[in-house]
C-alpha atoms as a PDB file:
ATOM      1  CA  UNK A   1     139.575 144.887  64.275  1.00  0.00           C
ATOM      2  CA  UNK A   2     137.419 142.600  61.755  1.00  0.00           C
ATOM      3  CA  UNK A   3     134.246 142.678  60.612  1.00  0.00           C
ATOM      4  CA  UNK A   4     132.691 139.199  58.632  1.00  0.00           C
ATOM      5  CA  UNK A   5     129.785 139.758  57.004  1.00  0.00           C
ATOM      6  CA  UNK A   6     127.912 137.726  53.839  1.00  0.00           C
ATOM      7  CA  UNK A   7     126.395 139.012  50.751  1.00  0.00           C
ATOM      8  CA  UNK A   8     124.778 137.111  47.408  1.00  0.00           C
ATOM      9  CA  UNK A   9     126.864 137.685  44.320  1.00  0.00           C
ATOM     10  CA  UNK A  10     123.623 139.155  42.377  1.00  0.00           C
ATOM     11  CA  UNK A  11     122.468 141.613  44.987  1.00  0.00           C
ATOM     12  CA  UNK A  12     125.266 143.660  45.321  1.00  0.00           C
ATOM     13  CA  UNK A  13     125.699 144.804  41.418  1.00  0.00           C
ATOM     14  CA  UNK A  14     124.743 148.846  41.128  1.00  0.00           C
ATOM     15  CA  UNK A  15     127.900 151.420  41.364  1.00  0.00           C
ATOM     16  CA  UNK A  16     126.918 153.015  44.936  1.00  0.00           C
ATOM     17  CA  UNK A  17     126.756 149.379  46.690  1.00  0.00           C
ATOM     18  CA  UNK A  18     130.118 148.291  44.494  1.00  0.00           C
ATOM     19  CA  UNK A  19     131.518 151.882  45.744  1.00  0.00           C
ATOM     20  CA  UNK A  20     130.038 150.879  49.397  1.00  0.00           C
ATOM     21  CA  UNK A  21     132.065 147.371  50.036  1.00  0.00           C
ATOM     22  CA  UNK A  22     135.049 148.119  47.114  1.00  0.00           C
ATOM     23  CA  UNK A  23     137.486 148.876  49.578  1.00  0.00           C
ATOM     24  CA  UNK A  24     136.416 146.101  51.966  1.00  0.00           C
ATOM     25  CA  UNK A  25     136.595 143.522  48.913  1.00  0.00           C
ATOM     26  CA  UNK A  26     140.258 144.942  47.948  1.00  0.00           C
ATOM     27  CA  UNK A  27     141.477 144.779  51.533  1.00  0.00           C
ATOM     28  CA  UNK A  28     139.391 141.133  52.349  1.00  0.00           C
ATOM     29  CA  UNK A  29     141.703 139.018  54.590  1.00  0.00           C
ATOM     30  CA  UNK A  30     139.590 136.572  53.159  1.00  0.00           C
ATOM     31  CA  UNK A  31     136.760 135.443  50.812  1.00  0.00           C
ATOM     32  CA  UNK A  32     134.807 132.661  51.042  1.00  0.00           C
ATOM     33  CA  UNK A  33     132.515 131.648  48.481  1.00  0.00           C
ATOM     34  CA  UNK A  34     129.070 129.312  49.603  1.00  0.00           C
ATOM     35  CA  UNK A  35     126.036 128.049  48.159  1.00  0.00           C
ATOM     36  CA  UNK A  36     122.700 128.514  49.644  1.00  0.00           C
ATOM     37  CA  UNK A  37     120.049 126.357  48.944  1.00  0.00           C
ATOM     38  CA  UNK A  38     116.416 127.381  48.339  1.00  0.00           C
ATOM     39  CA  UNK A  39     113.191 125.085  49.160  1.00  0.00           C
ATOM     40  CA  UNK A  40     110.848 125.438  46.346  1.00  0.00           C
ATOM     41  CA  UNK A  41     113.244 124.195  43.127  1.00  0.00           C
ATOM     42  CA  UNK A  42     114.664 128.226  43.320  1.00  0.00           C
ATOM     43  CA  UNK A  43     118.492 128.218  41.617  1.00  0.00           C
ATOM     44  CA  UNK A  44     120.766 128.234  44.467  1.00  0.00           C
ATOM     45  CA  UNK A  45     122.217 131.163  45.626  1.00  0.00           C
ATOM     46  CA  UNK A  46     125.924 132.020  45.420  1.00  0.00           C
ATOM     47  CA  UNK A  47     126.994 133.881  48.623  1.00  0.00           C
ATOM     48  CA  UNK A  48     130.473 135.300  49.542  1.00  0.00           C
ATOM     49  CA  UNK A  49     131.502 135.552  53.292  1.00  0.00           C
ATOM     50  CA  UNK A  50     133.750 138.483  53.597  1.00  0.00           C
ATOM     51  CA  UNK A  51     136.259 138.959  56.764  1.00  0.00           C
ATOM     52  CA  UNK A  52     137.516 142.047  56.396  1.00  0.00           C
ATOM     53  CA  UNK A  53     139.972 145.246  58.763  1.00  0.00           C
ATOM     54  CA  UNK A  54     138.408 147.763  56.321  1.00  0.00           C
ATOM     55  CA  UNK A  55     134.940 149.117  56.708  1.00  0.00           C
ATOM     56  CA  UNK A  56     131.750 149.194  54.396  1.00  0.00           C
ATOM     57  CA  UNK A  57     129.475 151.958  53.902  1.00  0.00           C
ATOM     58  CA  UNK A  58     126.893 150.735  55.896  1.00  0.00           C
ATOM     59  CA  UNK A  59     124.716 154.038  55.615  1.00  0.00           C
ATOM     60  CA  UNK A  60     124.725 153.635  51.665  1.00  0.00           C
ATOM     61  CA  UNK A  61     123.851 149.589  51.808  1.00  0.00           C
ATOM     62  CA  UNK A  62     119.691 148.251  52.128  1.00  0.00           C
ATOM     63  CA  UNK A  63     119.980 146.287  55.385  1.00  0.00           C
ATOM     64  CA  UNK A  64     118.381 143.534  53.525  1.00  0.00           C
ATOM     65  CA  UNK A  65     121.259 143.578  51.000  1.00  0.00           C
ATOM     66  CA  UNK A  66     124.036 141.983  53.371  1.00  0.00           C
ATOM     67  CA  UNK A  67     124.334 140.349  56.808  1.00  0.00           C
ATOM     68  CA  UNK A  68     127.075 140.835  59.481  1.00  0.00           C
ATOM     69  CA  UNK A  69     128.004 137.636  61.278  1.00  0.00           C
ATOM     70  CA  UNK A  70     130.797 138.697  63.142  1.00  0.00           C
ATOM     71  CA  UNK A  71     131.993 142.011  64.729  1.00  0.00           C
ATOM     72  CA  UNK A  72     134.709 142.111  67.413  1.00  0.00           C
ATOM     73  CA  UNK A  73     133.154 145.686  68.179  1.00  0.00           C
ATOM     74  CA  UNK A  74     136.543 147.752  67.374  1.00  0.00           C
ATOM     75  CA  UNK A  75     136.558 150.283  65.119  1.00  0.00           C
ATOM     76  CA  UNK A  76     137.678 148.963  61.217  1.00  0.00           C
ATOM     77  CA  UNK A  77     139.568 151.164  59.173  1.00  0.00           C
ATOM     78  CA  UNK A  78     137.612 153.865  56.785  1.00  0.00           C
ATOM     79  CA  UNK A  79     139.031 154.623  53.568  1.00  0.00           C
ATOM     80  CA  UNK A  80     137.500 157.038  51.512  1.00  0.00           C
ATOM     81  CA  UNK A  81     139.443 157.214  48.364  1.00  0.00           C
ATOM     82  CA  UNK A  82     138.993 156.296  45.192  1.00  0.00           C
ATOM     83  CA  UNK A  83     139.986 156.833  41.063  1.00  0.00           C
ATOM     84  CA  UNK A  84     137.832 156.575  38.189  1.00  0.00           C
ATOM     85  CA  UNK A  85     140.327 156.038  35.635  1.00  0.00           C
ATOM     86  CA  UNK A  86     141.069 153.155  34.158  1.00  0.00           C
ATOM     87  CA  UNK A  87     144.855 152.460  34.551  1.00  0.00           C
ATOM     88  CA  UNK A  88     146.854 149.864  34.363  1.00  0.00           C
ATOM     89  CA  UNK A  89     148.562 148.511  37.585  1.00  0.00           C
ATOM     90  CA  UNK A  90     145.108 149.759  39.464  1.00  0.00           C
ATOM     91  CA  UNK A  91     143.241 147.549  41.717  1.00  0.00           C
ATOM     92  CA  UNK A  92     140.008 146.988  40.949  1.00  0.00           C
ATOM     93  CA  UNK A  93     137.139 144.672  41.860  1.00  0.00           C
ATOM     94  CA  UNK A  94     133.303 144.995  41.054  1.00  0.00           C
ATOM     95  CA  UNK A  95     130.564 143.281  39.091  1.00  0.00           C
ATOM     96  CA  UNK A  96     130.142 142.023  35.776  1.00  0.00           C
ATOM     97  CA  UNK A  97     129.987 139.773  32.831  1.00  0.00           C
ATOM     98  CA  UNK A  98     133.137 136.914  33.192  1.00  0.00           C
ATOM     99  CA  UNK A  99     134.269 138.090  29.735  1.00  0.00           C
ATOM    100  CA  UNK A 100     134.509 141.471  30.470  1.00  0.00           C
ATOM    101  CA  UNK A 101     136.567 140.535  33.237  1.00  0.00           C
ATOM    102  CA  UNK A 102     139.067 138.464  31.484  1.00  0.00           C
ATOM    103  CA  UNK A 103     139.730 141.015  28.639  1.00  0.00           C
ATOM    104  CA  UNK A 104     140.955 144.019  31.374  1.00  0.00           C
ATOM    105  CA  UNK A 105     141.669 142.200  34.414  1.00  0.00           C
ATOM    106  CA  UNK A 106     144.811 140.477  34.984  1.00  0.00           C
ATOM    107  CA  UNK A 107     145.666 138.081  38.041  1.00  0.00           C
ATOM    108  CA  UNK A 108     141.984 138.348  39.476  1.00  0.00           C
ATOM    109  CA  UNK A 109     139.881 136.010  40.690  1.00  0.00           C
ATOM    110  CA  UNK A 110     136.122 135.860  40.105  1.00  0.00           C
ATOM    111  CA  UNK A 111     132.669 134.896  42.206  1.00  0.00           C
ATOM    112  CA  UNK A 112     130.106 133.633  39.947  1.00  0.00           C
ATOM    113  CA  UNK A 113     126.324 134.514  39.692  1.00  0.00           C
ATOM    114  CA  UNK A 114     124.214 131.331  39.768  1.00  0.00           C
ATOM    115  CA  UNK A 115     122.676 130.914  35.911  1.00  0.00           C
ATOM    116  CA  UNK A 116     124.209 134.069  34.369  1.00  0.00           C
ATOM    117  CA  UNK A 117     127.375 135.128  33.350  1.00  0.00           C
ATOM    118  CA  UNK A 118     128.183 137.916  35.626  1.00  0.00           C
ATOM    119  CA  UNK A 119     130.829 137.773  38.437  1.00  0.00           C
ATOM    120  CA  UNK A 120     131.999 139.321  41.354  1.00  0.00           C
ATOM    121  CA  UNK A 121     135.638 140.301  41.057  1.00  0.00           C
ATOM    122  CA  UNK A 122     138.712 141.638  42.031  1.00  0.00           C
ATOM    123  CA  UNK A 123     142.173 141.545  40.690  1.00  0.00           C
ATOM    124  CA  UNK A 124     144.953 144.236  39.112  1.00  0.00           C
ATOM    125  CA  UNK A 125     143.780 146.703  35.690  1.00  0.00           C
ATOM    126  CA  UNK A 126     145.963 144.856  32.479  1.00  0.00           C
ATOM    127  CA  UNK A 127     144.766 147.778  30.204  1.00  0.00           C
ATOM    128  CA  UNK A 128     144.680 151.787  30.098  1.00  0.00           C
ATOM    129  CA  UNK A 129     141.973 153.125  28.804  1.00  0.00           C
ATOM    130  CA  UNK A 130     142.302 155.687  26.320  1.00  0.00           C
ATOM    131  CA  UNK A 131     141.348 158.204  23.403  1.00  0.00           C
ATOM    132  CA  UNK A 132     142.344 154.732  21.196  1.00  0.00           C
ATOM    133  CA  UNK A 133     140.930 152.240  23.472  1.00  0.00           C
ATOM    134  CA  UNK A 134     137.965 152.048  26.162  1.00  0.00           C
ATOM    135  CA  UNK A 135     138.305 148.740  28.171  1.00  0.00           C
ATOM    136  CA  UNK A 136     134.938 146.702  28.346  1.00  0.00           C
ATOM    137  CA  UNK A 137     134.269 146.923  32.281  1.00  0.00           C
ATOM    138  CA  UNK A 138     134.225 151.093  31.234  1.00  0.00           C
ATOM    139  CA  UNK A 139     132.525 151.092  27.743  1.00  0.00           C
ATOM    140  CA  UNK A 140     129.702 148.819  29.094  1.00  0.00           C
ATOM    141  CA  UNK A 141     129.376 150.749  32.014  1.00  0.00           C
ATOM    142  CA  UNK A 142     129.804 148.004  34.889  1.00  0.00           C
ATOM    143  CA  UNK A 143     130.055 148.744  38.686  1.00  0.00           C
ATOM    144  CA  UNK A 144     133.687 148.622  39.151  1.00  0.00           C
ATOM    145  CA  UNK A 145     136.030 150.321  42.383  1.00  0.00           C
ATOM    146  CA  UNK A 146     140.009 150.826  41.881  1.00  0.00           C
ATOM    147  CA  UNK A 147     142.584 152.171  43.858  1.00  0.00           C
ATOM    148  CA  UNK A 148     146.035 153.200  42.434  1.00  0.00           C
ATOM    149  CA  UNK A 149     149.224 151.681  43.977  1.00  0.00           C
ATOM    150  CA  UNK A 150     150.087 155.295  44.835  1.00  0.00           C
ATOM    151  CA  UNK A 151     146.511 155.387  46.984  1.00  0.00           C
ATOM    152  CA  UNK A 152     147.424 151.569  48.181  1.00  0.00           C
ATOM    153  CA  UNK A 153     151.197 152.741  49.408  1.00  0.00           C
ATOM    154  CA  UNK A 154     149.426 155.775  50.856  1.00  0.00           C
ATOM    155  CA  UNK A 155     147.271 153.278  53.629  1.00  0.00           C
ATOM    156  CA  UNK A 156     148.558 152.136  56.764  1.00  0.00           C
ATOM    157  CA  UNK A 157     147.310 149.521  58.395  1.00  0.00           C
END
């Protein structure tokens, strides 16, 4: 019940496509960075190879934006929930600059863009956001996906 499939770090970056493979990335049994070299003196491209028991959203994906390499032809698991508050405790994962990351993410780890600062991430919210206090990944209006540990508990795999 897997599904592997590859993506570049910099194509994947609008809300619907971070909404489209956010519960995949959450749920990843693993990620696995590579770089892909272009003829022509092109910057390499930074691709992550995703194996995954949780779905995308193929129908809201361009086919041209990611690649399945592996299906075992079972059905993955579809999970159609999500939050859109920013609360610590939350998993989260989506795209954006490396600083934004580090000031509102806590134990995450991060995919980098060739020749920019933006990342593709996932990891657990450190900050709530607030009347007082907007965290960056909100305020600057980055693709991001959570989950609350009361939606987590709720799956069964």
């Amino acid at each position: 019940m897997a599904q592997v499939y590859q993506f570049e770090v910099q194509t994947l970056n609008n809300q619907a496509e971070v909404t489209a493979i956010g519960n995949s990335i959450l749920f990843a049994d693993s990620i696995v960075p590579r770089l892909s070299t272009n003829e022509g003196g092109a910057l390499p491209r930074n691709i992550l190879v995703v194996t995954s028991n949780v779905d995308i959203d193929q129908a809201a994906l361009s086919a041209t934006d990611y690649e399945i390499l592996a299906d075992d032809s079972q059905s993955e698991l579809s999970i159609d929930i999500s939050t859109g508050k920013f609360v610590e405790g939350n998993l989260i994962c989506g795209y954006a600059p490396l600083t934004s990351v580090q000031t509102d993410v806590r134990d995450f780890v991060a995919y980098k863009q060739n020749g920019s600062d933006n990342v593709w991430f996932k990891g657990v919210c450190s900050t709530t956001q607030s009347q007082d206090y907007t965290p960056d990944l909100v305020a600057n209006s980055n693709p991001i996906h959570m989950l609350t540990p009361a939606q987590v508990a709720s799956i069964n795999f």
